[in-house]
Protein backbone atom coordinates (compact mmCIF):
# COMPACT_ATOMS: atom_id res chain seq x y z
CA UNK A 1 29.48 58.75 63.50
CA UNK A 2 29.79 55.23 62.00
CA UNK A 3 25.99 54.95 62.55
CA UNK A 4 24.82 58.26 61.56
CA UNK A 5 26.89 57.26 57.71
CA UNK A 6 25.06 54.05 57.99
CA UNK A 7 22.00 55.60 58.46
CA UNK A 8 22.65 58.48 56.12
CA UNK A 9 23.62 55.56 53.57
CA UNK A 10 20.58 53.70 54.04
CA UNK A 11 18.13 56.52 53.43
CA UNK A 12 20.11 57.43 50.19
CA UNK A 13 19.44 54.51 48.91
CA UNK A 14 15.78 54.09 49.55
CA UNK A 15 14.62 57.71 48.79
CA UNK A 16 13.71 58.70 45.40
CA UNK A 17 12.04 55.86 44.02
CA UNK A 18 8.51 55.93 42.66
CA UNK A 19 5.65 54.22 44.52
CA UNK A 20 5.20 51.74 41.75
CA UNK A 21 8.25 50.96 42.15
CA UNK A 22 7.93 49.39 45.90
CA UNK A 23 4.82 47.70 44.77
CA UNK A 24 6.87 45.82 42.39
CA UNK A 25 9.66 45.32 44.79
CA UNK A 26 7.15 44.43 47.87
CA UNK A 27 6.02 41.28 45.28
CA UNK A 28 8.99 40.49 44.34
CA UNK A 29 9.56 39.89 48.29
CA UNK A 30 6.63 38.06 48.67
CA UNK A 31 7.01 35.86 45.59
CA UNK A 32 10.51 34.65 47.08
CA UNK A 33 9.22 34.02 51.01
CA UNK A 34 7.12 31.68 49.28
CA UNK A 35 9.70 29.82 46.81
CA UNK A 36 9.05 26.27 47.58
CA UNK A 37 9.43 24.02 44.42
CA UNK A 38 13.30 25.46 43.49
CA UNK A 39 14.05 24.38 46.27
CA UNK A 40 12.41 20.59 47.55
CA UNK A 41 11.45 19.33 44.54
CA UNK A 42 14.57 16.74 44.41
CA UNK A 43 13.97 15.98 48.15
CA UNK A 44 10.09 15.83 46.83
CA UNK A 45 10.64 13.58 44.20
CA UNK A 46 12.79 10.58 45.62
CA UNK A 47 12.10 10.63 49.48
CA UNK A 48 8.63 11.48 49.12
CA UNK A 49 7.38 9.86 46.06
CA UNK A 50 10.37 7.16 45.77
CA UNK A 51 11.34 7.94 42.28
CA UNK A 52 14.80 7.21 40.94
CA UNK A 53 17.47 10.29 41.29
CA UNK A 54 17.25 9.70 37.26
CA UNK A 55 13.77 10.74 36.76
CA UNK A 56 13.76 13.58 39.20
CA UNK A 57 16.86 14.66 36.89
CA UNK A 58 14.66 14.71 33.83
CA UNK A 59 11.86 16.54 35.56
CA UNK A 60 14.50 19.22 36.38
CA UNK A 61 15.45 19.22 32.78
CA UNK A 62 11.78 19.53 31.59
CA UNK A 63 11.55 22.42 34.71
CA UNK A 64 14.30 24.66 32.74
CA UNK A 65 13.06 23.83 29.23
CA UNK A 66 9.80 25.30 30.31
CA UNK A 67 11.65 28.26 31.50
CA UNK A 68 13.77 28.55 28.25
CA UNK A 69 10.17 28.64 25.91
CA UNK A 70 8.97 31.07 27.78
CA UNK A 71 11.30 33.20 28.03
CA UNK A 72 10.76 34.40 24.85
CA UNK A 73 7.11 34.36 25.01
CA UNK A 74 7.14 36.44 27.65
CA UNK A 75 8.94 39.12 26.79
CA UNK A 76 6.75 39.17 23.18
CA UNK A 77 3.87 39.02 25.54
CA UNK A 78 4.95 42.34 27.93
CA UNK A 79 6.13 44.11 24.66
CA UNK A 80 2.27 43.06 23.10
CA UNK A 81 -0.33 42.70 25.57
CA UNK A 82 1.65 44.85 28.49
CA UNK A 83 3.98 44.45 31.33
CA UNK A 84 1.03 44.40 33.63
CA UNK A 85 -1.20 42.01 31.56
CA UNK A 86 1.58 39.49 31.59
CA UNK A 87 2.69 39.41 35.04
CA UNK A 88 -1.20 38.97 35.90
CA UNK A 89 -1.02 35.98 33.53
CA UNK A 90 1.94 34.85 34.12
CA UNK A 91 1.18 34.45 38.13
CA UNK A 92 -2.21 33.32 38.09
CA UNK A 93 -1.04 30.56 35.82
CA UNK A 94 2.38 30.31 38.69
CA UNK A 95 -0.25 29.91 41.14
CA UNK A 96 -2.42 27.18 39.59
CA UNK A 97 0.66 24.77 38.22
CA UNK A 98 2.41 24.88 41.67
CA UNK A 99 -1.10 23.83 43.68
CA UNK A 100 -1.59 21.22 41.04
CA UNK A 101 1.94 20.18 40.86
CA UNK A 102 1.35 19.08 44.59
CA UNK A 103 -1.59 16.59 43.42
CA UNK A 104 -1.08 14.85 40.60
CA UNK A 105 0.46 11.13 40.89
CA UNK A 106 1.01 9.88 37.21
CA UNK A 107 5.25 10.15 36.45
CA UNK A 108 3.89 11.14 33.30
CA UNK A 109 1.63 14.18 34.52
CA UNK A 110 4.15 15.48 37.09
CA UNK A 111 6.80 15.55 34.39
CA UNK A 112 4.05 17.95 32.49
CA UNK A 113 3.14 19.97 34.97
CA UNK A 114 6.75 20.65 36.02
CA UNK A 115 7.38 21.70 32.50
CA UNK A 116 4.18 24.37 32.95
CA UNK A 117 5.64 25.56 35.91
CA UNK A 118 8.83 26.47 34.76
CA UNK A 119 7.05 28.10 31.49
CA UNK A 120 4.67 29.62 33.99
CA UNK A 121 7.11 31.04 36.22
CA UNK A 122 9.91 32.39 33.95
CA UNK A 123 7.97 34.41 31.78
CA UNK A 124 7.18 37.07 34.27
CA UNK A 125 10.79 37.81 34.68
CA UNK A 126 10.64 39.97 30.97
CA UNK A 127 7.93 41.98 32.33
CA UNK A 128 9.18 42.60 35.52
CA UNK A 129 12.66 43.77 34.65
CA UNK A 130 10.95 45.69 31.46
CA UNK A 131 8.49 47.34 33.97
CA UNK A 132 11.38 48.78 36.68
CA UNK A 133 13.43 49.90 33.51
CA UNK A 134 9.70 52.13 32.26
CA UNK A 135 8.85 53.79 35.80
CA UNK A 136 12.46 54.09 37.53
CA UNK A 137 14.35 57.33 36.14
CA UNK A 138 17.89 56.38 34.16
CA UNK A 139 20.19 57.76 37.02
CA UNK A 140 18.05 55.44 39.55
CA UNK A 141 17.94 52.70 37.90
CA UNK A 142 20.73 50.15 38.83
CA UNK A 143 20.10 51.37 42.43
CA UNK A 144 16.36 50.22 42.11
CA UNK A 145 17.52 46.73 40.64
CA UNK A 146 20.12 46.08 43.06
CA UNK A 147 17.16 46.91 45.93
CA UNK A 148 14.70 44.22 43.94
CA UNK A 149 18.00 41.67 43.33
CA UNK A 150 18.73 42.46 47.69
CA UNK A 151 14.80 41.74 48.06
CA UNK A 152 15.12 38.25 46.10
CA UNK A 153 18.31 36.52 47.87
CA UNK A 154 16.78 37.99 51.34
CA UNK A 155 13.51 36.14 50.30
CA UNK A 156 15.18 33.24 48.91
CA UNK A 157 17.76 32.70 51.86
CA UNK A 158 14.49 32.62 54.40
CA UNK A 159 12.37 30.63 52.43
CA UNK A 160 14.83 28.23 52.22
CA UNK A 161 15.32 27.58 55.86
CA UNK A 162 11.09 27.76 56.30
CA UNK A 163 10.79 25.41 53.24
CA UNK A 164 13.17 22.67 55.55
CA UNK A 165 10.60 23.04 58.07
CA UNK A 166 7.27 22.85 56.19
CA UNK A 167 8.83 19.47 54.34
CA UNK A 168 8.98 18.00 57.78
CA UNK A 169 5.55 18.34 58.04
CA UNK A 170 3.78 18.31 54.53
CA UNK A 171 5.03 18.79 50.94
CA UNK A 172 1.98 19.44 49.65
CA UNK A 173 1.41 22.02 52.31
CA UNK A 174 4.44 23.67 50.54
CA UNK A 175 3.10 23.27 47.14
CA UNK A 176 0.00 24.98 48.78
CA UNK A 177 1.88 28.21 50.16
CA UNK A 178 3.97 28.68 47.12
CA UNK A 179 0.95 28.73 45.09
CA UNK A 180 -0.91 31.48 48.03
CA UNK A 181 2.05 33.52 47.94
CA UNK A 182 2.07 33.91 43.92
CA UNK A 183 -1.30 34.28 44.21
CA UNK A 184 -0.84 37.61 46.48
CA UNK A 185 1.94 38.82 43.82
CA UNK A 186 -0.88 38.96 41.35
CA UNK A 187 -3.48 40.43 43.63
CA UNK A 188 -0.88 43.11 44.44
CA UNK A 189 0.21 43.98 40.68
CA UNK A 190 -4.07 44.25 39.76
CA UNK A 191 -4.69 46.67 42.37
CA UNK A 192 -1.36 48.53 43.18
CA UNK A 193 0.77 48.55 39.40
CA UNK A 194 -0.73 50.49 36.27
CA UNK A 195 0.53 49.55 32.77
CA UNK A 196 3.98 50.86 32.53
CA UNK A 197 4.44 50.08 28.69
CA UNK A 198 5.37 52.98 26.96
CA UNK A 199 3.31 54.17 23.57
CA UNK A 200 4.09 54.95 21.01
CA UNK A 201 2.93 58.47 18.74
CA UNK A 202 1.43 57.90 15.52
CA UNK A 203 4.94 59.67 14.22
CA UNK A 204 7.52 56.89 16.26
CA UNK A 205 5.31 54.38 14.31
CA UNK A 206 5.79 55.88 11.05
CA UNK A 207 9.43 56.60 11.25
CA UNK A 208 10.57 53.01 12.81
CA UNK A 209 10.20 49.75 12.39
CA UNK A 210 8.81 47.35 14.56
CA UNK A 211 10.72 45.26 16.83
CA UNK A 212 10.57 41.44 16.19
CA UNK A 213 12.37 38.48 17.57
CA UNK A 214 14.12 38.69 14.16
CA UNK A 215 15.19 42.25 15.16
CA UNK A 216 16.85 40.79 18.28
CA UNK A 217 18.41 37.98 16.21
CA UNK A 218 20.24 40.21 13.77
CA UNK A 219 21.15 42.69 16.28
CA UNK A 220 24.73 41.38 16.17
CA UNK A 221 25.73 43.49 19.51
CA UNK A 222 23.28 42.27 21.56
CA UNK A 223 23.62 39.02 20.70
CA UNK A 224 27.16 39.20 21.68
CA UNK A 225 25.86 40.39 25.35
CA UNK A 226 23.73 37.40 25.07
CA UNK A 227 26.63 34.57 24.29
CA UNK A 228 28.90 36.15 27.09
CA UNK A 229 25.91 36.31 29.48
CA UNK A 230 25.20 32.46 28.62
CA UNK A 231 29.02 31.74 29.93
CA UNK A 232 28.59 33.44 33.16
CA UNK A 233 25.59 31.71 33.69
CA UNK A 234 27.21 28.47 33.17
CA UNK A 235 30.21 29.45 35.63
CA UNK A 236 27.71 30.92 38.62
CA UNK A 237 25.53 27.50 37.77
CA UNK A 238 28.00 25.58 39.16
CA UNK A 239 27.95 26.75 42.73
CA UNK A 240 24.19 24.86 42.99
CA UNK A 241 25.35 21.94 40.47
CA UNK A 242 28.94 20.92 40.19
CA UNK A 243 29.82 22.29 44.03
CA UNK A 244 27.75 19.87 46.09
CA UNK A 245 28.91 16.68 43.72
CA UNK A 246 32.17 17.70 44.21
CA UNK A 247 31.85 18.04 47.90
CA UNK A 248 29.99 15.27 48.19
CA UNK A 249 32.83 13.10 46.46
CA UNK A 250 35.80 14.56 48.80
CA UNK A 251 33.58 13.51 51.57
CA UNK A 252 32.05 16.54 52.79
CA UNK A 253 28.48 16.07 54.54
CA UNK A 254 25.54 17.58 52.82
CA UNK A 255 25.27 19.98 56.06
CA UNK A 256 28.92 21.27 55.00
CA UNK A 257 27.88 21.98 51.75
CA UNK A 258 25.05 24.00 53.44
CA UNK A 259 27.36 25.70 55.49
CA UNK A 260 29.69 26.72 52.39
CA UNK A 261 26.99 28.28 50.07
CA UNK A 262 24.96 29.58 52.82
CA UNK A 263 28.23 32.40 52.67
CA UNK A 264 26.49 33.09 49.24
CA UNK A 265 23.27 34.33 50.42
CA UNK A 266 25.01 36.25 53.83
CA UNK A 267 27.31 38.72 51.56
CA UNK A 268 24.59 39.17 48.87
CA UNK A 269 22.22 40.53 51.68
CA UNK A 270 24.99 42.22 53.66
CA UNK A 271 26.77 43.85 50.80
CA UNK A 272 24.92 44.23 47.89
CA UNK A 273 23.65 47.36 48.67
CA UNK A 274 26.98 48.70 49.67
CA UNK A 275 28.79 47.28 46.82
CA UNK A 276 26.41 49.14 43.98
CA UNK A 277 26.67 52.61 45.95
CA UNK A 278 30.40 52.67 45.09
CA UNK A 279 30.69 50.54 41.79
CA UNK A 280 27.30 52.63 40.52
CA UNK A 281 29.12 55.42 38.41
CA UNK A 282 32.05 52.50 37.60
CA UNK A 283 33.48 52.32 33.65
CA UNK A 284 30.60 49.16 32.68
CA UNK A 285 33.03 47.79 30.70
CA UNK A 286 35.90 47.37 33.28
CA UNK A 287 33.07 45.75 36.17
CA UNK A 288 31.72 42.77 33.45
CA UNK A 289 35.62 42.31 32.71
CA UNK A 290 36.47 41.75 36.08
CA UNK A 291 33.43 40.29 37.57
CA UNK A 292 33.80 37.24 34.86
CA UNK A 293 37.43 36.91 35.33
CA UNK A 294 36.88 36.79 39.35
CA UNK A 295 33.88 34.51 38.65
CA UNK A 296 35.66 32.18 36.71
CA UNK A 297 38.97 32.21 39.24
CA UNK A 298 37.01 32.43 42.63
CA UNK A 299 35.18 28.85 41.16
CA UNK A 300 39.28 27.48 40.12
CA UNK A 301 40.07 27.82 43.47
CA UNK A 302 37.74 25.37 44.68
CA UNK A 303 40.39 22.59 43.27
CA UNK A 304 42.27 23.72 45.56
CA UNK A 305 40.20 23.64 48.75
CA UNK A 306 40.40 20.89 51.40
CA UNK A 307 38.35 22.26 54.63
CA UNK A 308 35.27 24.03 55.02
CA UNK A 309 36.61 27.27 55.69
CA UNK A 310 38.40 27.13 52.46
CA UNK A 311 35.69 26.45 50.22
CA UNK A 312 33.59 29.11 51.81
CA UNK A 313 36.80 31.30 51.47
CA UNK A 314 35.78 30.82 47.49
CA UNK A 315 32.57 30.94 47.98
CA UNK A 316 33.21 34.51 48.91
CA UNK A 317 35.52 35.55 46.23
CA UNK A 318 32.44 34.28 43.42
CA UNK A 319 29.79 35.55 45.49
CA UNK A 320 31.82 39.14 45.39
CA UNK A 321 31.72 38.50 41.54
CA UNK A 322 27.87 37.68 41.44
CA UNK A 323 27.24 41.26 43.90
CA UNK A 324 29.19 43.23 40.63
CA UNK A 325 28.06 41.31 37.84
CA UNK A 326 24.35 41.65 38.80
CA UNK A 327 23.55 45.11 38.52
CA UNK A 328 26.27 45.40 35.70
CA UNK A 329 25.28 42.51 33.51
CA UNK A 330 21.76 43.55 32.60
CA UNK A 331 23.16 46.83 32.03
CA UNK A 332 23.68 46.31 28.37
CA UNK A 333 20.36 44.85 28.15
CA UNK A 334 18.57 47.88 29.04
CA UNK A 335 21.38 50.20 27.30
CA UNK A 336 20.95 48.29 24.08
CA UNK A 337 17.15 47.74 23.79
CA UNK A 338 14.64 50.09 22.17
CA UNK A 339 12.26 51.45 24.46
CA UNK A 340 8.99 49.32 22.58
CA UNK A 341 11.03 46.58 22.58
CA UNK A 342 12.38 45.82 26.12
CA UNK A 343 10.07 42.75 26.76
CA UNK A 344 11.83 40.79 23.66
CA UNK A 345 15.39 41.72 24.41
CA UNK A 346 14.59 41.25 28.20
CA UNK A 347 13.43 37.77 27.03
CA UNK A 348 16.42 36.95 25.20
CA UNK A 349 18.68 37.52 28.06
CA UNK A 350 16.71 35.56 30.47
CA UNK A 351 16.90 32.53 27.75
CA UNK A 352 20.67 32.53 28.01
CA UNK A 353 20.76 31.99 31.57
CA UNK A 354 17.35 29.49 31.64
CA UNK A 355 19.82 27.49 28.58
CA UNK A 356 22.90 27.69 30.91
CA UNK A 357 20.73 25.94 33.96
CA UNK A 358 20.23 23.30 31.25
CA UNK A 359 23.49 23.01 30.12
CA UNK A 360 25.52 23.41 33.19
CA UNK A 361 24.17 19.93 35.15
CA UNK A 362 25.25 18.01 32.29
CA UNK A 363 28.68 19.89 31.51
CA UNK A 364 29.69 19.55 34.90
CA UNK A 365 28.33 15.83 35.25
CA UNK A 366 30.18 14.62 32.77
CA UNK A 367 33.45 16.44 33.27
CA UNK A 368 33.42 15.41 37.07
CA UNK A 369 32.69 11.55 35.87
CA UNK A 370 35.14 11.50 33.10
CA UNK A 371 38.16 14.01 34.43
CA UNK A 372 37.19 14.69 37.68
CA UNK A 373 36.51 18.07 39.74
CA UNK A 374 39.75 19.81 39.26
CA UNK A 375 39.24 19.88 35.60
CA UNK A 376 35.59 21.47 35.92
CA UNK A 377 37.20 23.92 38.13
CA UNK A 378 39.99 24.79 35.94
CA UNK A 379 37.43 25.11 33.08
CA UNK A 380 35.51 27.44 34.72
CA UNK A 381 38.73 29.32 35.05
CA UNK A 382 38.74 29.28 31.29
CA UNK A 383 35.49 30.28 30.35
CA UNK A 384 35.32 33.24 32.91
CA UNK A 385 38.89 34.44 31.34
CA UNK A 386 37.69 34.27 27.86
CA UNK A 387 33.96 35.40 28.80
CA UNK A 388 36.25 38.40 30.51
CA UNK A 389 38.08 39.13 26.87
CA UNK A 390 35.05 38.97 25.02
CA UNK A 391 33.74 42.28 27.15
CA UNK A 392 37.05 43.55 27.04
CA UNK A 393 36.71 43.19 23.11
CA UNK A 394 32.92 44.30 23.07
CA UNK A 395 33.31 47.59 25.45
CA UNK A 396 36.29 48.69 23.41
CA UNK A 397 33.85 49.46 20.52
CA UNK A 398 30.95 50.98 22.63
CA UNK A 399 32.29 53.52 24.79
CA UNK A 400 30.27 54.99 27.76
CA UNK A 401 27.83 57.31 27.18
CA UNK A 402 28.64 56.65 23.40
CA UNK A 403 25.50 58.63 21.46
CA UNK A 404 22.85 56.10 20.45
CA UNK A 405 22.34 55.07 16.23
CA UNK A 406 19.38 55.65 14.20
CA UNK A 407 17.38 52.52 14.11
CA UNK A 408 19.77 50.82 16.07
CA UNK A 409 18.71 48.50 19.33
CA UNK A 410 20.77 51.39 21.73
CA UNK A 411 17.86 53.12 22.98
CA UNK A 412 17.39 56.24 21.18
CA UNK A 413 17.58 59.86 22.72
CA UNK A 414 15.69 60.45 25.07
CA UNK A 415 11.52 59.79 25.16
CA UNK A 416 9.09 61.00 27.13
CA UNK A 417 7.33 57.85 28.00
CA UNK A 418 3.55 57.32 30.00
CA UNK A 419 2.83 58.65 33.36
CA UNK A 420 2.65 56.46 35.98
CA UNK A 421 -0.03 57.53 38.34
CA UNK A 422 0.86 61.32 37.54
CA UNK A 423 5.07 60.82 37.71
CA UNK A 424 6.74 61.37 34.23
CA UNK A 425 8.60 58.00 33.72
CA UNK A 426 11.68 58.96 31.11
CA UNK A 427 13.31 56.37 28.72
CA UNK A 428 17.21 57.04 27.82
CA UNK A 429 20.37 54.90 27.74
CA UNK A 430 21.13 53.53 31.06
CA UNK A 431 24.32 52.45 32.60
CA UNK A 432 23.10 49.82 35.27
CA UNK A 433 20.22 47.60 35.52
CA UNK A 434 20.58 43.77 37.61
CA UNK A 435 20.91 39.92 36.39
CA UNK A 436 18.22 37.56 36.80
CA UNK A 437 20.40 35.76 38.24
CA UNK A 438 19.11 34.65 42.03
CA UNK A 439 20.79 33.58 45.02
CA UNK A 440 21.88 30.17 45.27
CA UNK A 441 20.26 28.55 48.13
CA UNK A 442 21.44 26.64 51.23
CA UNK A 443 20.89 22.96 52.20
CA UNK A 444 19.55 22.83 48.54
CA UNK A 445 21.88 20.41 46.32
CA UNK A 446 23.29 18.38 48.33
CA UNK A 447 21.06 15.05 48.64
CA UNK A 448 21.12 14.77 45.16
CA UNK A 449 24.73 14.90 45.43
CA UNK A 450 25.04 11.61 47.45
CA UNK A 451 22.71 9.22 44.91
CA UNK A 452 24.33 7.83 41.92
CA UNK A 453 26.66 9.10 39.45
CA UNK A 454 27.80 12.83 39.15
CA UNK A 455 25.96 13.55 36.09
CA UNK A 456 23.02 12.07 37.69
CA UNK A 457 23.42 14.05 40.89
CA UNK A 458 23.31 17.38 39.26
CA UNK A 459 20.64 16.79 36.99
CA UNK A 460 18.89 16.60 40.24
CA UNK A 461 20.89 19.29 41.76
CA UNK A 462 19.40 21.79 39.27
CA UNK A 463 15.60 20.77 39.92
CA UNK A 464 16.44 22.88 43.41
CA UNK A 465 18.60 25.41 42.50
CA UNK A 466 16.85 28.59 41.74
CA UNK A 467 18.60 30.21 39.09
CA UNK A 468 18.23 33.17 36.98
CA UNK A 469 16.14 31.35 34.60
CA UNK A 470 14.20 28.04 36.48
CA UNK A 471 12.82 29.67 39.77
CA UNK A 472 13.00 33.40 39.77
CA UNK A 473 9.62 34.14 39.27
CA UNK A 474 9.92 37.48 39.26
């Protein structure tokens, strides 16, 4: 009987879901086997090259800054030109940065070309997430993102063991297959994905305005989803950033730290699925309160930790907050953004988290230098309680299923958008949707960890951890 529910579970969750859909998700897949850069370029940098730990740390900064520009640019871009016209753009380009990332000598020119990859690679993620939101149905919806979020850490988690291997042989040789595998992602959304991008009647241009990047800015809600979102992003950060210094300074081995957060990427896979059949129809409000909260607490209990079973013991209490914040977070992102203007609120929610992997190296660098772990820790306690208020406070005002405003950025009632290869894609508020947010992955961190200072170390630490914002390419 246990079986047959499994089973029975299993096909629930897959059935349903448009064709285009599993194109999209089958690149997403493919893009992640393939991750390579997120995860060696630290390694790359100063064992390969023989740079200092300092300048791999400002490549990694230059890495996320390209991620943060583009954000925005690529969610004008899907919301102009197409979802489909810029995640063919956005790839191609992937594709040709990463291969010439892997040739260039001059400090200088890597330094540049790392900043075009991270541009490059982030501003797909806009498209992609506006693209699922146009051909998946409203009541399928976080159960489609929680399948492409399950297809990312699954990718992630084996590229990251392959990636070990292929460094033993050749670096560029992983440069190479990154760049072949992004390359198929394109090939597959040119021949399998048709422009998903709703139009609009000659009558929805005449009675609303069009959506600008000004229109996101004043949207006073939204950008309250935004500033919250930022301060999770800083808290999960840590767990590729401030936990392997820490570690690293109590002592622990870099292959302890890769036994800790490889818990991270085991319950994501095992349980994310699971998790989002029973919180799906869950108050939103209630999920982002806890989730922060038991973010910023599973991350306080670290100071507390003295084995390796114990910080894998908070690893899983974080993790569990990552598996409910990610289909819930982005939930306000789709529920609050106009149907012809997904790609720029998309792209303003992927900038808070691509800002966070800036901010986080040097916030937890300096705190670990000047105060010393147990103080990061307790501060991530603090920011995940008041990140945990501030939804309590926002949710209070915008009940569920509360009817959309005129003009607002809550999508309007509900539009009949394009067909997608015959199937009737429909456009009202949605409950669920998934974070950018990726998997953190194993063995990643941790030599940068054991170099010089802690502000230093995870500087480099973040030039391998992939992020919602650096290395999700899609």
């Amino acid at each position: 009987m246990p079986l047959a529910a499994a089973r029975r579970a299993v096909r629930e969750s897959v059935s349903g879901l448009p064709r285009e859909f599993w194109w999209l998700w089958t690149s997403t897949l493919v893009n992640r086997l393939g991750a390579f850069v997120a995860t060696f370029m630290a390694l790359y940098l100063t064992l390969d090259r023989g740079y200092s730990a300092s300048y791999a740390g400002l490549v990694a900064s230059l890495h996320g800054l390209g991620g943060v520009v583009s954000s925005l640019g690529g969610g004008v871009m899907a919301d102009r030109l197409g979802r489909r016209p810029t995640l063919l753009i956005a790839q191609s380009s992937t594709a040709f940065s990463v291969a010439l990332l892997g040739f260039v000598q001059d400090p200088v020119a890597i330094a540049a070309v790392a900043f075009l990859v991270g541009a490059t690679s982030n501003a797909s993620r806009p498209a992609v997430q506006a693209m699922m939101a146009d051909i998946v149905r409203p009541e399928d919806r976080v159960r489609a993102f929680s399948l492409n979020y399950w297809a990312i850490n699954l990718g992630f988690a084996v590229s990251s063991v392959a990636a070990g291997f292929i460094a033993e042989v050749s670096y560029l040789a992983g440069f190479l297959i990154e760049a072949g595998m992004t390359l198929v992602c394109a090939i597959v959304v040119f021949l399998k994905l048709p422009e998903s991008r709703p139009e609009r009647t000659a009558a929805e241009k005449a009675a609303a305005d069009e959506v600008g990047l000004g229109t996101v800015l004043r949207d006073r809600r939204f950008m309250s989803v935004v500033g919250l979102s930022f301060l999770v992003a800083v808290i999960f950060q840590q767990g590729s950033v401030g936990l392997p210094v820490a570690m690293g300074e109590a002592g622990f081995t870099p292959a302890d730290y890769g036994l800790a957060i490889a818990v991270n990427g085991v319950l994501i896979v095992a349980l994310q699925i699971p998790v989002t059949r029973f919180i799906e129809h869950r108050d939103t409000g209630r999920l982002l309160v806890i989730s922060s909260v038991l973010a910023g607490y599973g991350f306080g209990l670290t100071a507390f930790a003295g084995s390796i079973g114990v910080f894998a013991l908070t690893v899983c209490v974080w993790t569990l907050a990552e598996i409910v914040n990610a289909p819930t977070q982005t939930s306000l992102v789709v529920r609050l953004s106009p149907v012809h203007g997904r790609g720029r609120y998309q792209g303003m929610y992927t900038m808070s988290w691509s800002v966070a992997a800036l901010v986080a190296p040097v916030m937890s660098g300096v705190v670990i230098d000047r105060w010393g772990a147990e103080w990061l820790w307790g501060l991530c306690a603090v920011v995940g309680t008041v990140a945990g208020a501030g939804y309590w406070l926002l949710m209070r005002r915008m009940p569920e299923g509360s009817a959309p405003e005129e003009g607002a950025s809550v999508e309007g009632p509900s539009v009949e958008g394009p067909s997608v290869e015959g199937a009737s894609v429909e456009d009202r508020p949605c409950e669920q949707a998934v974070n950018g947010a990726s998997v953190v992955p194993a063995i990643s961190a941790t030599p940068a960890a054991s170099t010089t200072s802690a502000t230093s170390a995870t500087s480099v630490a973040s030039a391998i951890s992939p992020g919602p914002a650096p290395g999700d390419q899609l």
